[in-house]
N, C-alpha and C. Protein backbone atom coordinates (compact mmCIF):
# COMPACT_ATOMS: atom_id res chain seq x y z
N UNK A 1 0.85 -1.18 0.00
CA UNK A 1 0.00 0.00 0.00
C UNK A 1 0.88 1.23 0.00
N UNK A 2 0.88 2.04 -0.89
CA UNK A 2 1.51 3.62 -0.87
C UNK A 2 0.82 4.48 0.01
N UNK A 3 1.43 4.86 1.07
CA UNK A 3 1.74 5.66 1.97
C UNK A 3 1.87 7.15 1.69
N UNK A 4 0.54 7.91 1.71
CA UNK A 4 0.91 9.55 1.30
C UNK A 4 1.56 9.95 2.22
N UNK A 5 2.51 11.11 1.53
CA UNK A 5 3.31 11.82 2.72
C UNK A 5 3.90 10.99 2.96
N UNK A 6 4.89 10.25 2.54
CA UNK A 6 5.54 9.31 3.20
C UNK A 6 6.76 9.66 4.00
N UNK A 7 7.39 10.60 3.26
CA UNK A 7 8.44 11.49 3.84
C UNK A 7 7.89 12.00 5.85
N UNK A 8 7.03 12.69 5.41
CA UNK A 8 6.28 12.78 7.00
C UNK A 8 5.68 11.62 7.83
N UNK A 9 5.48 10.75 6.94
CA UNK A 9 4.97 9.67 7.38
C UNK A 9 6.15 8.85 8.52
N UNK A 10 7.50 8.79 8.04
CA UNK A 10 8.23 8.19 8.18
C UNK A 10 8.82 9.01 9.13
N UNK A 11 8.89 10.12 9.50
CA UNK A 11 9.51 11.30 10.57
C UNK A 11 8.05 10.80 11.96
N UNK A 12 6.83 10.24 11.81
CA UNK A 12 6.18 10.25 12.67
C UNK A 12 5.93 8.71 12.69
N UNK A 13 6.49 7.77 12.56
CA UNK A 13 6.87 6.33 12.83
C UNK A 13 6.59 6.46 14.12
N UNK A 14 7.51 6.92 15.15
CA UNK A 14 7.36 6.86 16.88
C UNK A 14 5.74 7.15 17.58
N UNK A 15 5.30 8.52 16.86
CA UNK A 15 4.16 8.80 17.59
C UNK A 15 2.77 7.97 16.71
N UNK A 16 3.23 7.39 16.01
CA UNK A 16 2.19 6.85 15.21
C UNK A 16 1.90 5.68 16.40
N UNK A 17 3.13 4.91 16.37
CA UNK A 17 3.48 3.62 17.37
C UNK A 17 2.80 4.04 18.47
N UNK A 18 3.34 5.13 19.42
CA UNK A 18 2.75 5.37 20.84
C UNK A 18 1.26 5.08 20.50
N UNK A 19 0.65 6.14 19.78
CA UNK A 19 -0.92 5.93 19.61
C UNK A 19 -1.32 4.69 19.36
N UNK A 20 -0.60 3.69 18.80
CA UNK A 20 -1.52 2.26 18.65
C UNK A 20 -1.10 1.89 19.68
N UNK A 21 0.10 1.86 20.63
CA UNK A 21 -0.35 0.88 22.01
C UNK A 21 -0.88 1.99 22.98
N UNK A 22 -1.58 2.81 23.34
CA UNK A 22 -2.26 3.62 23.68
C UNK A 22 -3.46 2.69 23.31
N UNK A 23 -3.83 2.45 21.77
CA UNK A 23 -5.51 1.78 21.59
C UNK A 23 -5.37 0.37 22.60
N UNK A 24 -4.19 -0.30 22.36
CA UNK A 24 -3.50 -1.69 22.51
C UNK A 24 -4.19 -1.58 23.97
N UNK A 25 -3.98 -0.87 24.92
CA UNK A 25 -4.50 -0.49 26.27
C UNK A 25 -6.20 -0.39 26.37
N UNK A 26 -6.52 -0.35 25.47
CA UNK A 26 -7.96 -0.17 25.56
C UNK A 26 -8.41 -1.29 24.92
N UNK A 27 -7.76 -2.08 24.08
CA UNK A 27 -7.94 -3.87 23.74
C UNK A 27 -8.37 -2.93 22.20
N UNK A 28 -8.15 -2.31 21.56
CA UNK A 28 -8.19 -1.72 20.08
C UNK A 28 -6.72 -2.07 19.42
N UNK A 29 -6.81 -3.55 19.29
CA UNK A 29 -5.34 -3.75 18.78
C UNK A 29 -5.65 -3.85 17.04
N UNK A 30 -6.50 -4.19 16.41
CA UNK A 30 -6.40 -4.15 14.87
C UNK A 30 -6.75 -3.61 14.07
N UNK A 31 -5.96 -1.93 14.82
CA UNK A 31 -5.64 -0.98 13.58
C UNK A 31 -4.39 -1.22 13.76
N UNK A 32 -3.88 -0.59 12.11
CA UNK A 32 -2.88 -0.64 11.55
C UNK A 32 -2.09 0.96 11.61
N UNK A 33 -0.89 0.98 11.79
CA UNK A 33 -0.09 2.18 11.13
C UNK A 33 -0.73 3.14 10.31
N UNK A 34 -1.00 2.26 9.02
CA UNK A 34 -0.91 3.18 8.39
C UNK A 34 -2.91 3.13 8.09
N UNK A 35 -3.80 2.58 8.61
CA UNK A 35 -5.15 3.09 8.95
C UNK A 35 -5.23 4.12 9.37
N UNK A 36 -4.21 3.88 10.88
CA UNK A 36 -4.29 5.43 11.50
C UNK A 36 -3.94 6.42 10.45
N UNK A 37 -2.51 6.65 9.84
CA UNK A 37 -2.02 7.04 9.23
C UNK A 37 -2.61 7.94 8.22
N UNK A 38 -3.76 6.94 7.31
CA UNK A 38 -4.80 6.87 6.56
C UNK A 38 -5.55 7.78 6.50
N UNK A 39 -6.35 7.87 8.04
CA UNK A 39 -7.41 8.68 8.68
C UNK A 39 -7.02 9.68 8.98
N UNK A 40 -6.00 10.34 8.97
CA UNK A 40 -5.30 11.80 8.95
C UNK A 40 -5.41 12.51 8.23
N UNK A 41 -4.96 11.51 7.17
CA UNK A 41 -4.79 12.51 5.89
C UNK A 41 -5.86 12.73 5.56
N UNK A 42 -7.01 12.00 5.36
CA UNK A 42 -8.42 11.38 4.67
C UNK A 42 -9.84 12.49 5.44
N UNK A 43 -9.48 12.73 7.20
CA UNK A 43 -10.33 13.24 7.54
C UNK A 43 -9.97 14.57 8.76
N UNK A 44 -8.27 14.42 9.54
CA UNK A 44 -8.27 15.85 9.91
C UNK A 44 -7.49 16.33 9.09
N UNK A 45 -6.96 16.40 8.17
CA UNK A 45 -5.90 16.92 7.15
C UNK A 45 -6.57 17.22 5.67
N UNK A 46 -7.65 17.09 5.72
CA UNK A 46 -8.50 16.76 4.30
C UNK A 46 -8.66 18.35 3.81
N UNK A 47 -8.94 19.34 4.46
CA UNK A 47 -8.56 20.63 3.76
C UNK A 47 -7.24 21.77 3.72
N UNK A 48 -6.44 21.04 4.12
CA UNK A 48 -5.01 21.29 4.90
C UNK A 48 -3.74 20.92 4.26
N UNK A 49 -2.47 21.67 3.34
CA UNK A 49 -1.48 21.25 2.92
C UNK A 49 -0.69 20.71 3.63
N UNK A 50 -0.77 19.15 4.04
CA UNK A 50 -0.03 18.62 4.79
C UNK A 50 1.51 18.42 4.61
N UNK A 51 1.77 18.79 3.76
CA UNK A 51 3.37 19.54 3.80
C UNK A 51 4.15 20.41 4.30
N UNK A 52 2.91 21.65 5.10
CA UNK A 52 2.95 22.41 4.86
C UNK A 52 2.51 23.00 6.95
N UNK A 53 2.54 21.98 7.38
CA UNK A 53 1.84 21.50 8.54
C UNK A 53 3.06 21.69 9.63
N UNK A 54 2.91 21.94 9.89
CA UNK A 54 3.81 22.33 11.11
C UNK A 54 3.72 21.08 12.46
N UNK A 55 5.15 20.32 12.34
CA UNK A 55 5.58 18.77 13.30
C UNK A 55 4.67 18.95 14.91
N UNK A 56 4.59 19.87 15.39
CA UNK A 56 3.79 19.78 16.31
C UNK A 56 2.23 19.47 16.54
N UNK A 57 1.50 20.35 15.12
CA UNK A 57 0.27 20.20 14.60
C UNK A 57 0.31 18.74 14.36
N UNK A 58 1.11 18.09 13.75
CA UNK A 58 0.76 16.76 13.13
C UNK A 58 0.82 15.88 14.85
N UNK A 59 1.86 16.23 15.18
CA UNK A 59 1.77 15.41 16.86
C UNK A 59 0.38 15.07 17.28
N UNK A 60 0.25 16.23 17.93
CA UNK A 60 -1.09 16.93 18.82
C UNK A 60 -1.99 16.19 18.14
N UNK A 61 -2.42 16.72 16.42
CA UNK A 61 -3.68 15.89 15.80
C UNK A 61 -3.58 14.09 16.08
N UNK A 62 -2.49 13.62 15.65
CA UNK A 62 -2.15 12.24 16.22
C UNK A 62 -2.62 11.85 17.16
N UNK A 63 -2.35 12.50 18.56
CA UNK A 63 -2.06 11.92 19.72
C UNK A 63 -3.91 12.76 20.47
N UNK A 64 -4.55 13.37 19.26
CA UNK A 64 -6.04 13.55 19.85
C UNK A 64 -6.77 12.68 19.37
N UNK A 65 -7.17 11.92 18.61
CA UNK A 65 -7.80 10.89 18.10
C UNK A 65 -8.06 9.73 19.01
N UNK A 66 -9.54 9.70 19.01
CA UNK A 66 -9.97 8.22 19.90
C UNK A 66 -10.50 7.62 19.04
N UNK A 67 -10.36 6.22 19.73
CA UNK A 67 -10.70 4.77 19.12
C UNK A 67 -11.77 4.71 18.18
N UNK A 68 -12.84 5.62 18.92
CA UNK A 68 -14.32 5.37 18.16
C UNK A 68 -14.34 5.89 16.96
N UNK A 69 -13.94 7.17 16.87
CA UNK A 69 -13.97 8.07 15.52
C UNK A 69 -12.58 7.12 14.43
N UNK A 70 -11.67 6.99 15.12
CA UNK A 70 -10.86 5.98 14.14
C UNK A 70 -11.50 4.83 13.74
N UNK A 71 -11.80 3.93 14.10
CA UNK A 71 -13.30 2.67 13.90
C UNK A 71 -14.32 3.28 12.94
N UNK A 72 -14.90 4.28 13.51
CA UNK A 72 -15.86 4.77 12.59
C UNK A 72 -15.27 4.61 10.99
N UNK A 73 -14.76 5.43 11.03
CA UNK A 73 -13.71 5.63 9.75
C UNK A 73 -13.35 4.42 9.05
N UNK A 74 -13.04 3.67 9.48
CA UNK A 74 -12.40 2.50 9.16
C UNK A 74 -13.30 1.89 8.26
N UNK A 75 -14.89 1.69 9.56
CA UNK A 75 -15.10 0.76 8.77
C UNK A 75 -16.57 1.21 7.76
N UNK A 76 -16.33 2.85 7.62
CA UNK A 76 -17.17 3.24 6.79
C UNK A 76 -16.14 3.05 5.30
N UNK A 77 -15.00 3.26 5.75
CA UNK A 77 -14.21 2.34 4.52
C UNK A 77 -14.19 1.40 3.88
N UNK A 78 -14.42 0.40 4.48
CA UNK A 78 -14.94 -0.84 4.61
C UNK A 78 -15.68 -1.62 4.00
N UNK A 79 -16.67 -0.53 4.05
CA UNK A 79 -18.29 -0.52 3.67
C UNK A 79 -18.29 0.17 2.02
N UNK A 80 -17.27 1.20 1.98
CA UNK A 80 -17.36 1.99 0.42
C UNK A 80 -16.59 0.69 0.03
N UNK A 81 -15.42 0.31 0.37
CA UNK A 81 -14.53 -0.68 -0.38
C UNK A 81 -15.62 -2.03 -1.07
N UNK A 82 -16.48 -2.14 -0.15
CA UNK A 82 -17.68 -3.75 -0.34
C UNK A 82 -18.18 -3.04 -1.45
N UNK A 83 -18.52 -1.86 -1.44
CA UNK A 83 -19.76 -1.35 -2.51
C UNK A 83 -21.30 -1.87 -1.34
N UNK A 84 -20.72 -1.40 0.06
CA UNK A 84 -21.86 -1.42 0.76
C UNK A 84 -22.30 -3.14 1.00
N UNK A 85 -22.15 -4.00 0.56
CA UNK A 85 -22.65 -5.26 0.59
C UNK A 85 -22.18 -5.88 1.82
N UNK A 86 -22.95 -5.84 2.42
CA UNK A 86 -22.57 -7.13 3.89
C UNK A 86 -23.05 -8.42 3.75
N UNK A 87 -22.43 -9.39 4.10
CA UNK A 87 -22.75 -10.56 4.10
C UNK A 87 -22.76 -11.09 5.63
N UNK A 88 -24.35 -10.99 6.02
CA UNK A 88 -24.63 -11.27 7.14
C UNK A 88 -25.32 -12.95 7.51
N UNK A 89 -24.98 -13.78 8.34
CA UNK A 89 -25.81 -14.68 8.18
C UNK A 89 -27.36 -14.60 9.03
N UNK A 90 -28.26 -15.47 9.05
CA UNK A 90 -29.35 -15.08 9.86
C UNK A 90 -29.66 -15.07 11.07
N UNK A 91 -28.52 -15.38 12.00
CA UNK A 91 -28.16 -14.81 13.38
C UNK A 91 -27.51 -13.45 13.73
N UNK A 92 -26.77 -13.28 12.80
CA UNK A 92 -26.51 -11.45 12.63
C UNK A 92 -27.49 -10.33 12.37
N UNK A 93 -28.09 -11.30 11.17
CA UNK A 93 -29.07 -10.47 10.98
C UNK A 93 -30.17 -10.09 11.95
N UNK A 94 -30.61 -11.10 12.66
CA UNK A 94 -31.39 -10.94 13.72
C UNK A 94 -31.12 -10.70 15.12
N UNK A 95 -29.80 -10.50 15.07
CA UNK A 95 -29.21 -9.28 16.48
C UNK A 95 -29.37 -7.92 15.59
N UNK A 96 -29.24 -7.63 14.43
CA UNK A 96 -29.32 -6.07 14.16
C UNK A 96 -30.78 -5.44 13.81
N UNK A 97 -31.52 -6.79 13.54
CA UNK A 97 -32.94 -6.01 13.48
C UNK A 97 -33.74 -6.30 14.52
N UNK A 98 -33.45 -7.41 15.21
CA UNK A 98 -34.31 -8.11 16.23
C UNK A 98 -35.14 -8.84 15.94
N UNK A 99 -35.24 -9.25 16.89
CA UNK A 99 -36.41 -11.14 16.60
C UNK A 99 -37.57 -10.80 15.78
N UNK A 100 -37.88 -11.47 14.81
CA UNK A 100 -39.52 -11.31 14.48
C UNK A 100 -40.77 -11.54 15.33
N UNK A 101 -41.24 -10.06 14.34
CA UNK A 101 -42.54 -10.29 15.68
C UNK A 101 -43.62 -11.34 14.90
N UNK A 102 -44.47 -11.86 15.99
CA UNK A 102 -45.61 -12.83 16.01
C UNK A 102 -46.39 -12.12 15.84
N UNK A 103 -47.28 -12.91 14.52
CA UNK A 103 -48.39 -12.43 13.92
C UNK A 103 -49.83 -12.61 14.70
């Protein structure tokens, strides 16, 4: 996978790391580097010349990000990548809609 910003990418290797065992502590172990990584560029950096970003800004934004809004992200990705299609079986399905009702 190509890595935008890789140049910056690669100067923030360390704080990238801290932040995943930071999730690792909260049992959010399967994101990836560069998910996180991903979600930077994709959603706080998205109107912003990230070249252009000043090493502290990129810290701080890093090291503010919680689990949920990263997840979110992820797996609305997820979901564009499927073209939306879940493949649920009919016990999934019926924890997300709930039992049928009796006629």
């Amino acid at each position: 996978m190509a890595v935008p910003y890789e140049s910056l990418y690669r100067k923030m290797q360390l704080v990238l790391q801290s932040k995943l065992e930071e999730f690792e502590l909260y049992e959010y172990d399967a994101i990836t580097m560069e998910q996180l990584w991903q979600y930077c560029v994709e959603k706080k950096w998205r109107k912003k010349v990230v070249e252009e970003l000043p090493l502290h800004v990129v810290v701080s934004t890093i090291f503010s990000i919680t689990p949920s809004e990263l997840l979110n992200h992820v797996q609305i990705k997820e979901l564009q990548f499927n073209d939306g299609i879940i493949d649920l079986n009919a016990e999934e399905l019926e924890a997300l809609l709930g039992p049928k009702k009796k006629e």
